[in-house]
N, C-alpha and C. Protein backbone atom coordinates (compact mmCIF):
# COMPACT_ATOMS: atom_id res chain seq x y z
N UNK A 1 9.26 14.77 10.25
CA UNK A 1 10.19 14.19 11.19
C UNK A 1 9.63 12.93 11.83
N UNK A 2 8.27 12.91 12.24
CA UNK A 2 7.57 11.98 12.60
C UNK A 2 7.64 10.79 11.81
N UNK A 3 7.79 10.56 10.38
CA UNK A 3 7.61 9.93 9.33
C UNK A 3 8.97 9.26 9.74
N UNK A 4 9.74 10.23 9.47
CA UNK A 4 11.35 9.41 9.01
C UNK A 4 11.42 9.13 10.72
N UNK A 5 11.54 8.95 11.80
CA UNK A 5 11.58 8.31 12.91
C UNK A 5 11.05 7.49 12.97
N UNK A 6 9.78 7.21 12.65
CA UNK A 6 8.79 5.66 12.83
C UNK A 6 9.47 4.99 11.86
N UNK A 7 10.13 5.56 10.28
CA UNK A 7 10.55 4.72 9.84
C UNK A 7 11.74 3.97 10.05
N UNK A 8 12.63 5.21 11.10
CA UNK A 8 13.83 4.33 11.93
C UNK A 8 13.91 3.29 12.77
N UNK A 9 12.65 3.42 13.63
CA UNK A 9 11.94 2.28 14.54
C UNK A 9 11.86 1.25 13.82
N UNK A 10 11.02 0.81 12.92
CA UNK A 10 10.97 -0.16 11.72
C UNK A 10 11.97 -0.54 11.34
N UNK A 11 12.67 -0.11 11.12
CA UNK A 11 13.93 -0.82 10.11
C UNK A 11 14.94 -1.22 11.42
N UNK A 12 14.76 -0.61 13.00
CA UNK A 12 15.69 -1.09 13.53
C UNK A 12 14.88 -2.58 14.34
N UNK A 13 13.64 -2.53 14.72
CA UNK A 13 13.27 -3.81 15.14
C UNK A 13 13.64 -4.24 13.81
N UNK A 14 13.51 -4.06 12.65
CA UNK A 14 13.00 -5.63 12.01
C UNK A 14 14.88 -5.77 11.32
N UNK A 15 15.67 -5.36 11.94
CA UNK A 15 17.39 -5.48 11.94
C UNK A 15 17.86 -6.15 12.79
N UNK A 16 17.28 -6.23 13.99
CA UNK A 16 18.12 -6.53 15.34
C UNK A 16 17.08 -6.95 16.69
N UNK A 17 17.17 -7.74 17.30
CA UNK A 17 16.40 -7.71 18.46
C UNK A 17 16.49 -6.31 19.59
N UNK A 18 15.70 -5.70 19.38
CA UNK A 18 15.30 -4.79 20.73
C UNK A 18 14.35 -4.89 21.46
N UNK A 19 15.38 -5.03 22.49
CA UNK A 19 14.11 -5.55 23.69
C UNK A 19 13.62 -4.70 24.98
N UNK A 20 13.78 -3.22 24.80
CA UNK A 20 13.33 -1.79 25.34
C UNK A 20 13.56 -0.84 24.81
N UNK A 21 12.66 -0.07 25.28
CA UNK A 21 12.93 1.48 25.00
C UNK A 21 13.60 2.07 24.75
N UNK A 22 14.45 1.77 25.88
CA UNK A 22 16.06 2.55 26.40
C UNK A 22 16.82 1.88 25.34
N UNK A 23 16.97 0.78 24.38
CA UNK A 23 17.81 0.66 23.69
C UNK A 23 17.57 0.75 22.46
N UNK A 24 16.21 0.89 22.43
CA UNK A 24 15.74 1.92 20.88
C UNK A 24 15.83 2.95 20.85
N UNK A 25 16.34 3.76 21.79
CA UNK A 25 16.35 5.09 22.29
C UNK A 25 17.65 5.25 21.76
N UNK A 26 18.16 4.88 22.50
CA UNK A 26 19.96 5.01 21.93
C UNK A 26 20.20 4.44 20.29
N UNK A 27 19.41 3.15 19.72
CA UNK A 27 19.59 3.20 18.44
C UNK A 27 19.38 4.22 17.37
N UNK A 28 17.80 5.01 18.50
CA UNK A 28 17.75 6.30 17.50
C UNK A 28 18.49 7.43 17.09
N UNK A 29 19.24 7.22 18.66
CA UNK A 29 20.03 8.20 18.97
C UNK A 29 21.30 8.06 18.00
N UNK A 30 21.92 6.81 17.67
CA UNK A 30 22.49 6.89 17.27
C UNK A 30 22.03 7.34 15.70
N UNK A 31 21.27 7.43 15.40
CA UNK A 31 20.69 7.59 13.83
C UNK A 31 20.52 9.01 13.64
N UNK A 32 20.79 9.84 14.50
CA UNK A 32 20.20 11.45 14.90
C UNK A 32 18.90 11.72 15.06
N UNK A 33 18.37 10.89 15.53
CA UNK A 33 17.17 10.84 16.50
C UNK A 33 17.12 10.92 17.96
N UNK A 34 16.57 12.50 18.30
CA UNK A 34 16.87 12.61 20.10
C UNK A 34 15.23 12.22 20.71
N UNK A 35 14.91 11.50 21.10
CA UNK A 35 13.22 11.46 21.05
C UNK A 35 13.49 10.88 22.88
N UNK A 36 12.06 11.98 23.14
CA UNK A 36 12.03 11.66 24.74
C UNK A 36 10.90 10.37 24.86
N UNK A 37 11.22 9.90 26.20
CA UNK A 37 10.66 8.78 26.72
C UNK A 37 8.80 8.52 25.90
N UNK A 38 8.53 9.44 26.54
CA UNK A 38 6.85 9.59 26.03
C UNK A 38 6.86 9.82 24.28
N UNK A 39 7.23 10.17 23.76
CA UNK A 39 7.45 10.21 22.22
C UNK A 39 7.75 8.71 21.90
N UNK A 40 8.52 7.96 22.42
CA UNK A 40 9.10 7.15 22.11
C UNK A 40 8.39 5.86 22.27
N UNK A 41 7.38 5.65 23.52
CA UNK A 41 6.15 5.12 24.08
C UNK A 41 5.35 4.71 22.84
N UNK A 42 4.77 6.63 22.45
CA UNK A 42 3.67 7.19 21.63
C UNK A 42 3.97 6.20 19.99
N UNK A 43 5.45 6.42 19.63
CA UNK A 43 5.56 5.46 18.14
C UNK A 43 5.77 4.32 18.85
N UNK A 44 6.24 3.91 19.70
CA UNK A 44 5.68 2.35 19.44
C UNK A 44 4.13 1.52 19.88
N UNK A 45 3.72 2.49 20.11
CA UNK A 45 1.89 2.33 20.50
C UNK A 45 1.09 2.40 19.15
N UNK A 46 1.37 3.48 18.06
CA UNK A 46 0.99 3.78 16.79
C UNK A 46 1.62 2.58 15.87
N UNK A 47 2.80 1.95 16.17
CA UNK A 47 3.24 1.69 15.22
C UNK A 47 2.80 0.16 15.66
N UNK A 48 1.74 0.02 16.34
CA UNK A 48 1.15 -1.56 16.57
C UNK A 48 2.79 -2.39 17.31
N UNK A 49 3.84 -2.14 17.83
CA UNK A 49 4.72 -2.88 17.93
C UNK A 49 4.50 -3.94 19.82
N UNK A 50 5.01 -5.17 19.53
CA UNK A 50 4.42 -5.70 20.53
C UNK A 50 5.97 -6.37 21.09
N UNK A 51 6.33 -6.34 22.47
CA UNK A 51 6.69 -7.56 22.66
C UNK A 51 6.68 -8.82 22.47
N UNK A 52 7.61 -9.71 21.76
CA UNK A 52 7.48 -11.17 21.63
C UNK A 52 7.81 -12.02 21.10
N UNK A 53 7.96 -13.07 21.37
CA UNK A 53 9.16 -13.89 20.75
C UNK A 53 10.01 -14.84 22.17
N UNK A 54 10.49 -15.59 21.64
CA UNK A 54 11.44 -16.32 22.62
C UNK A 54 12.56 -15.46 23.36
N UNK A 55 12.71 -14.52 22.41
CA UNK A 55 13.80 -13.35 22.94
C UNK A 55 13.34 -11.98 23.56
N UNK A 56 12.37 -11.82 23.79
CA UNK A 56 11.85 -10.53 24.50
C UNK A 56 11.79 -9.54 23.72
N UNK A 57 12.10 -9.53 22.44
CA UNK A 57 12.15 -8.81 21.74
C UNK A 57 10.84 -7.95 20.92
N UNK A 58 11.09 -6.62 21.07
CA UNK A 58 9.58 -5.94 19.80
C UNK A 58 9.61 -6.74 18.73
N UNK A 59 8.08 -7.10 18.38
CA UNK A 59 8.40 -7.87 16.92
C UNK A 59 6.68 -6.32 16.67
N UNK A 60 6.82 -6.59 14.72
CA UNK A 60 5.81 -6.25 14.57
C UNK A 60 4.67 -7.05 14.55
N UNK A 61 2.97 -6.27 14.58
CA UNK A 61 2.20 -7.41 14.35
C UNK A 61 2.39 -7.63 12.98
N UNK A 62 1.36 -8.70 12.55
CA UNK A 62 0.81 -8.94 11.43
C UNK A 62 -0.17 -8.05 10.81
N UNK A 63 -0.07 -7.18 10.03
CA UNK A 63 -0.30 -6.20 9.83
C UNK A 63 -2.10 -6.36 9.58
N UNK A 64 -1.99 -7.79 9.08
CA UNK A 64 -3.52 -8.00 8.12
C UNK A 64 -4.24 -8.69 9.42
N UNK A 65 -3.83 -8.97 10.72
CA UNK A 65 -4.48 -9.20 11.63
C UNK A 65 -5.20 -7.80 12.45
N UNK A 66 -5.95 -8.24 13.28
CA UNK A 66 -6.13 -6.73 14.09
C UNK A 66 -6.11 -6.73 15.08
N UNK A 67 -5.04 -5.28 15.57
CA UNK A 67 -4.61 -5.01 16.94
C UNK A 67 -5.10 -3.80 17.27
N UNK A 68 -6.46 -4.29 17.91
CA UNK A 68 -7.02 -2.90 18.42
C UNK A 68 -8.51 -2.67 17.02
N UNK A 69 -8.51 -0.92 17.37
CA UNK A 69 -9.92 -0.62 16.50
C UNK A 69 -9.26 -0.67 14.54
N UNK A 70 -8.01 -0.64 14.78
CA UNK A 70 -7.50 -0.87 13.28
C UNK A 70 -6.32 -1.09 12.94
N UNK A 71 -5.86 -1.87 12.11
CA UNK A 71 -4.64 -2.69 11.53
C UNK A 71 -3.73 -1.66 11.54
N UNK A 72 -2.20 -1.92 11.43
CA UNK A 72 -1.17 -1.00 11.45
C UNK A 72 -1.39 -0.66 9.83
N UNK A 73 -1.72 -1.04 9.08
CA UNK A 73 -2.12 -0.71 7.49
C UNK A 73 -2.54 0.55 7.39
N UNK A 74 -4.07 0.31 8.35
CA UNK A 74 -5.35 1.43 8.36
C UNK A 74 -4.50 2.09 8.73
N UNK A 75 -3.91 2.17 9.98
CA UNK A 75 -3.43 3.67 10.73
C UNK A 75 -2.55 4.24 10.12
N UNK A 76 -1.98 3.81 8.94
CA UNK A 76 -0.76 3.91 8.33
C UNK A 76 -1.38 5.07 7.59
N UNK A 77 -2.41 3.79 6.41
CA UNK A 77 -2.79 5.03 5.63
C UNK A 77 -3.51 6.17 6.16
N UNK A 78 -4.37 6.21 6.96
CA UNK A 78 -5.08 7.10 7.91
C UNK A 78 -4.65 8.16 7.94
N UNK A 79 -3.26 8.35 8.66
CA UNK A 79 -1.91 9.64 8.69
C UNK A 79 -1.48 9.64 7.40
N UNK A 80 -0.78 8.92 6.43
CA UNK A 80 0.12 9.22 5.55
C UNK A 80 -0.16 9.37 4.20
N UNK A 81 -1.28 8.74 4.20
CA UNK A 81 -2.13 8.66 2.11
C UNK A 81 -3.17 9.86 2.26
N UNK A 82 -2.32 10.35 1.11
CA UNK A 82 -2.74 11.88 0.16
C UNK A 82 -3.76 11.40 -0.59
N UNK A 83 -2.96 10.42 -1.90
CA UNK A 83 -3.96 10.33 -2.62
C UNK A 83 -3.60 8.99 -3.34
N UNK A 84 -4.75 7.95 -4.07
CA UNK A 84 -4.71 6.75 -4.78
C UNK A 84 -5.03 7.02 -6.06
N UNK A 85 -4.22 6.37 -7.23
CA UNK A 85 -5.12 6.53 -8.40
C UNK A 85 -4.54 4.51 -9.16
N UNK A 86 -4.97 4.40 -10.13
CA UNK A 86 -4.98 3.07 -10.53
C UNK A 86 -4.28 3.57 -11.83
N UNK A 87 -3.86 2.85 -12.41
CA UNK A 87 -3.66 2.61 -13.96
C UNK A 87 -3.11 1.17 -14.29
N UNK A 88 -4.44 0.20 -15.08
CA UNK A 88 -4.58 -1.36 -14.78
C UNK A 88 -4.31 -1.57 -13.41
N UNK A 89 -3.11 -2.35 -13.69
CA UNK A 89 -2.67 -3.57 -12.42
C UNK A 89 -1.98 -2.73 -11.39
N UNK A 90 -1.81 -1.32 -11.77
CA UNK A 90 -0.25 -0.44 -10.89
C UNK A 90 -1.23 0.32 -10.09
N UNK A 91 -0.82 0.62 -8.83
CA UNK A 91 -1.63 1.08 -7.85
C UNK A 91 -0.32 2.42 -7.61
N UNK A 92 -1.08 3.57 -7.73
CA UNK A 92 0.03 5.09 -7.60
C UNK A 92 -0.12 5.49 -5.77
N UNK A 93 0.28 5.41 -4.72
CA UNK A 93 0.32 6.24 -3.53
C UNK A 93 0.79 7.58 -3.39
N UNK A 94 0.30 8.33 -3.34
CA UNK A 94 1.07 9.67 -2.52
C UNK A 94 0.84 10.10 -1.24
N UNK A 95 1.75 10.16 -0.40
CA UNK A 95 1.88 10.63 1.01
C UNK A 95 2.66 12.23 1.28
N UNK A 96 2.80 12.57 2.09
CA UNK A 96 3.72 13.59 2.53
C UNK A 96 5.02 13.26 2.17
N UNK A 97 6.16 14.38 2.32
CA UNK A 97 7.30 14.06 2.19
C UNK A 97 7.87 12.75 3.15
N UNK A 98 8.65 12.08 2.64
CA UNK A 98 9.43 11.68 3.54
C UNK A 98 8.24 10.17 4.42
N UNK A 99 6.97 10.61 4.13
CA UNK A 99 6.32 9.09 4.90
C UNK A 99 5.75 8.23 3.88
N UNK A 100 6.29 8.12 2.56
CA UNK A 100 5.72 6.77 1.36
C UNK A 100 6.73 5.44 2.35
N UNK A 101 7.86 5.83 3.35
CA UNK A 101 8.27 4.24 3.48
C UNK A 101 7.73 3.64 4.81
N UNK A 102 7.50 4.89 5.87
CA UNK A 102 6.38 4.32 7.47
C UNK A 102 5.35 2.92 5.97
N UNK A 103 4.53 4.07 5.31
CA UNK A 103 3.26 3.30 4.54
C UNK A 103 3.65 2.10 3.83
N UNK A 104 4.74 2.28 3.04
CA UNK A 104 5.59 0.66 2.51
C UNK A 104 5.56 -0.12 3.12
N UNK A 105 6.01 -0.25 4.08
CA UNK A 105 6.44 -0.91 5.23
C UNK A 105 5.02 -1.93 5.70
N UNK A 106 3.97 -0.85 6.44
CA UNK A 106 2.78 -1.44 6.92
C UNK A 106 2.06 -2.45 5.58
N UNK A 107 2.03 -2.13 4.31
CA UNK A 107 1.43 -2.56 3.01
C UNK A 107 2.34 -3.67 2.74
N UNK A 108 3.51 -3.79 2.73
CA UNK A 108 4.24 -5.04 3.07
C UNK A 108 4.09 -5.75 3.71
N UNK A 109 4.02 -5.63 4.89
CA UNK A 109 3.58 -6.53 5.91
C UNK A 109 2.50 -7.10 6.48
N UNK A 110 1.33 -6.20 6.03
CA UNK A 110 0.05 -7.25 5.52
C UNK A 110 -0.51 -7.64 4.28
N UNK A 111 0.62 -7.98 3.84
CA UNK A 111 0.71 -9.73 2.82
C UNK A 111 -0.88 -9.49 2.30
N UNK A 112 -1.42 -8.66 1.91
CA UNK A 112 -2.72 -8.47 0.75
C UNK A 112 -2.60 -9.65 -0.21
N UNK A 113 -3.39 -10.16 -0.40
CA UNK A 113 -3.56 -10.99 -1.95
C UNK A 113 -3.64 -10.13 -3.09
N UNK A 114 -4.20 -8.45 -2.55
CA UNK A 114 -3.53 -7.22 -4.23
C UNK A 114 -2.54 -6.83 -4.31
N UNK A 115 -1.29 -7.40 -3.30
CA UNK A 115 0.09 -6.91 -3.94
C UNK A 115 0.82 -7.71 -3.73
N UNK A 116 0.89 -7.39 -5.48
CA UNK A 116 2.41 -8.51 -5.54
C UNK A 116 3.73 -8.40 -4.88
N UNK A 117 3.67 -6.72 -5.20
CA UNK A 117 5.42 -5.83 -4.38
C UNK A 117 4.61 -4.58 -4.54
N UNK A 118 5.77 -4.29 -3.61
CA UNK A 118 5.58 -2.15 -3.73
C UNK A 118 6.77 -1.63 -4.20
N UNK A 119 7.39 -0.38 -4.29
CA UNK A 119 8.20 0.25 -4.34
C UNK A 119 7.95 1.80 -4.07
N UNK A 120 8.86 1.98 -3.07
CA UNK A 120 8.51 3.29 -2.01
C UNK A 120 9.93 4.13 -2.35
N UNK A 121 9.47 5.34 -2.43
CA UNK A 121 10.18 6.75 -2.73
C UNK A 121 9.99 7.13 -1.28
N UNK A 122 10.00 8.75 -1.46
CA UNK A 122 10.09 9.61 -0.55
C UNK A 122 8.57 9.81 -0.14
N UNK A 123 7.96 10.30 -1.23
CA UNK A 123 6.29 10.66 -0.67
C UNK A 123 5.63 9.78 -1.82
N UNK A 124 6.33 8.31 -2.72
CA UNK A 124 5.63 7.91 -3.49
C UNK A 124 5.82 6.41 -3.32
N UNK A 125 4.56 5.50 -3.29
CA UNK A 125 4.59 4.11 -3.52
C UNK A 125 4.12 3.58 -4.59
N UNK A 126 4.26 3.04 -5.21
CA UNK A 126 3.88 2.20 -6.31
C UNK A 126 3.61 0.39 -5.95
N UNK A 127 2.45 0.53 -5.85
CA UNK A 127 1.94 -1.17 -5.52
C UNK A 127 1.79 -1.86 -7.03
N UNK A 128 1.93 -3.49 -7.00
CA UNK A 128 1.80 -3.91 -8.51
C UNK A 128 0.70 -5.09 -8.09
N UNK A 129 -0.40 -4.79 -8.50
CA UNK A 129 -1.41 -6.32 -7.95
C UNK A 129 -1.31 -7.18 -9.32
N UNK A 130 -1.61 -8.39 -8.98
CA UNK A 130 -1.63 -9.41 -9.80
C UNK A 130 -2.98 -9.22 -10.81
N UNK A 131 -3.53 -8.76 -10.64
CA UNK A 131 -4.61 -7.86 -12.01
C UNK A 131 -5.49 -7.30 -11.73
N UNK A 132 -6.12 -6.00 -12.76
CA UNK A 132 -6.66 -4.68 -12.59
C UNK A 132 -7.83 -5.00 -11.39
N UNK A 133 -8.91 -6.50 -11.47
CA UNK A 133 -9.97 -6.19 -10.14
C UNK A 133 -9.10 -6.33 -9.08
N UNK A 134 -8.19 -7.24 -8.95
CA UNK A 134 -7.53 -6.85 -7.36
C UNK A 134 -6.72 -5.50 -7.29
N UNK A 135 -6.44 -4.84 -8.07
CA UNK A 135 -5.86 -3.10 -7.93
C UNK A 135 -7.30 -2.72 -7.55
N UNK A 136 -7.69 -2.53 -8.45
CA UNK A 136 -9.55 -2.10 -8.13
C UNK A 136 -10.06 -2.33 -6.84
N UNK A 137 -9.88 -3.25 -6.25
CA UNK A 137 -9.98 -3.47 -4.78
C UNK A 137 -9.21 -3.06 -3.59
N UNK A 138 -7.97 -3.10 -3.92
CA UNK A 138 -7.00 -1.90 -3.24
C UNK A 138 -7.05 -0.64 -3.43
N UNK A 139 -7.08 -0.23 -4.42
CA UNK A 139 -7.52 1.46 -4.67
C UNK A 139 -9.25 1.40 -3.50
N UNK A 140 -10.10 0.49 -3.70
CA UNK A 140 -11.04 0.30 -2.78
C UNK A 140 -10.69 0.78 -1.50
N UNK A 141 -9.95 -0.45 -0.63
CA UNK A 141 -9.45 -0.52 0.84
C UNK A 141 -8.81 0.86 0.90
N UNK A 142 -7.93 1.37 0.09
CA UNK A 142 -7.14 2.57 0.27
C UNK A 142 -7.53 3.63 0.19
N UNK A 143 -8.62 4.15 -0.68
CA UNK A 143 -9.44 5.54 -0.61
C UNK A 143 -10.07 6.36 0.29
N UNK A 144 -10.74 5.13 1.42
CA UNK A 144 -11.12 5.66 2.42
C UNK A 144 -10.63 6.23 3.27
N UNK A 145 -9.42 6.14 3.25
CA UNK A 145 -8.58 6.42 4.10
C UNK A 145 -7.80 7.90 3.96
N UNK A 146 -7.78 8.38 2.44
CA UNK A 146 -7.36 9.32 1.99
C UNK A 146 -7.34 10.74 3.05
N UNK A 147 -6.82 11.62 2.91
CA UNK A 147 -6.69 12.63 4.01
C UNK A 147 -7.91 13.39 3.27
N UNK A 148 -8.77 13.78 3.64
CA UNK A 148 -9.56 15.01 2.82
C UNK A 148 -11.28 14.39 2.52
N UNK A 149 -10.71 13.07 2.54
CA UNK A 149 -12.11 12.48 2.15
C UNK A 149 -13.21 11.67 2.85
C-alpha cells in the first residue's frame, strides 16, 4: 500500500502544481487514498520532495544530486530492490509487488549515464544501458542496496 501511494504522490506532483499537504491529501483522496496528516508528512520526507519553484509548488529533487545522507535513488532502492541480475546491456529489477514504479520513477529521474530508458511493471523494471560495462556498473550501484545483502 505504501508503494502504490508514494507512487500516487509522484505522478500527482509531477501532473499538477501542489502546493500543500492538504491538497495532496484530497488528491489522494480522491485516488482512494485516505492517509493521515503524519503519514502524509512521512512520504513526502522519504520521497526527497521539496518546495519550489516560482509557484510554491512540491517539485522533486534531482535525484542524482544529494538531499541529505542519500539520493531519492538510494532510498528507493534501499526499501524496494529484491534483486539485480544483468544480461549484456539489459539490467532485470525485482521489487515487491506493486513498488517496480515508486523505483522507476527515482531511476528516471536521476538521469544515470547507464540508462538509456526503463520499463516498469508491477514488481519488475527493466533498465537498457547503452553497453554491457555501463549495465555492469549499474548492476554495481544497485546491488548494494539489495534487501538481504
Amino acid at each position: 500500500m505504501k508503494a502504490q501511494r508514494q507512487q500516487a504522490i509522484l505522478e500527482a506532483v509531477g501532473q499538477e502544481p501542489i502546493r500543500s499537504q492538504e491538497q495532496l491529501r484530497r488528491r489522494l483522496k480522491a485516488h482512494g487514498f485516505s492517509v493521515t496528516q503524519a503519514t502524509l508528512s512521512r512520504d513526502v520526507r522519504e520521497l526527497g520532495l521539496m518546495k519550489g519553484g516560482a509557484d510554491g509548488a512540491y517539485v522533486l529533487p534531482d535525484a542524482s544530486s544529494s538531499s541529505g545522507p542519500a539520493t531519492l535513488l538510494d532510498r528507493a532502492a534501499a526499501e524496494y530492490l529484491v534483486r539485480v541480475d544483468r544480461v549484456e546491456q539489459m539490467v532485470l529489477m525485482r521489487t515487491g509487488p506493486g513498488q517496480a514504479g515508486v523505483l522507476g520513477v527515482a531511476l528516471d529521474r536521476a538521469r544515470l549515464a547507464e540508462v538509456v530508458g526503463t520499463l516498469a511493471g508491477d514488481d519488475t523494471i527493466l533498465a537498457i544501458a547503452p553497453d554491457v560495462r555501463r549495465a555492469t556498473a549499474l548492476v554495481k550501484r544497485l546491488q548494494q542496496h539489495v534487501r538481504g545483502t
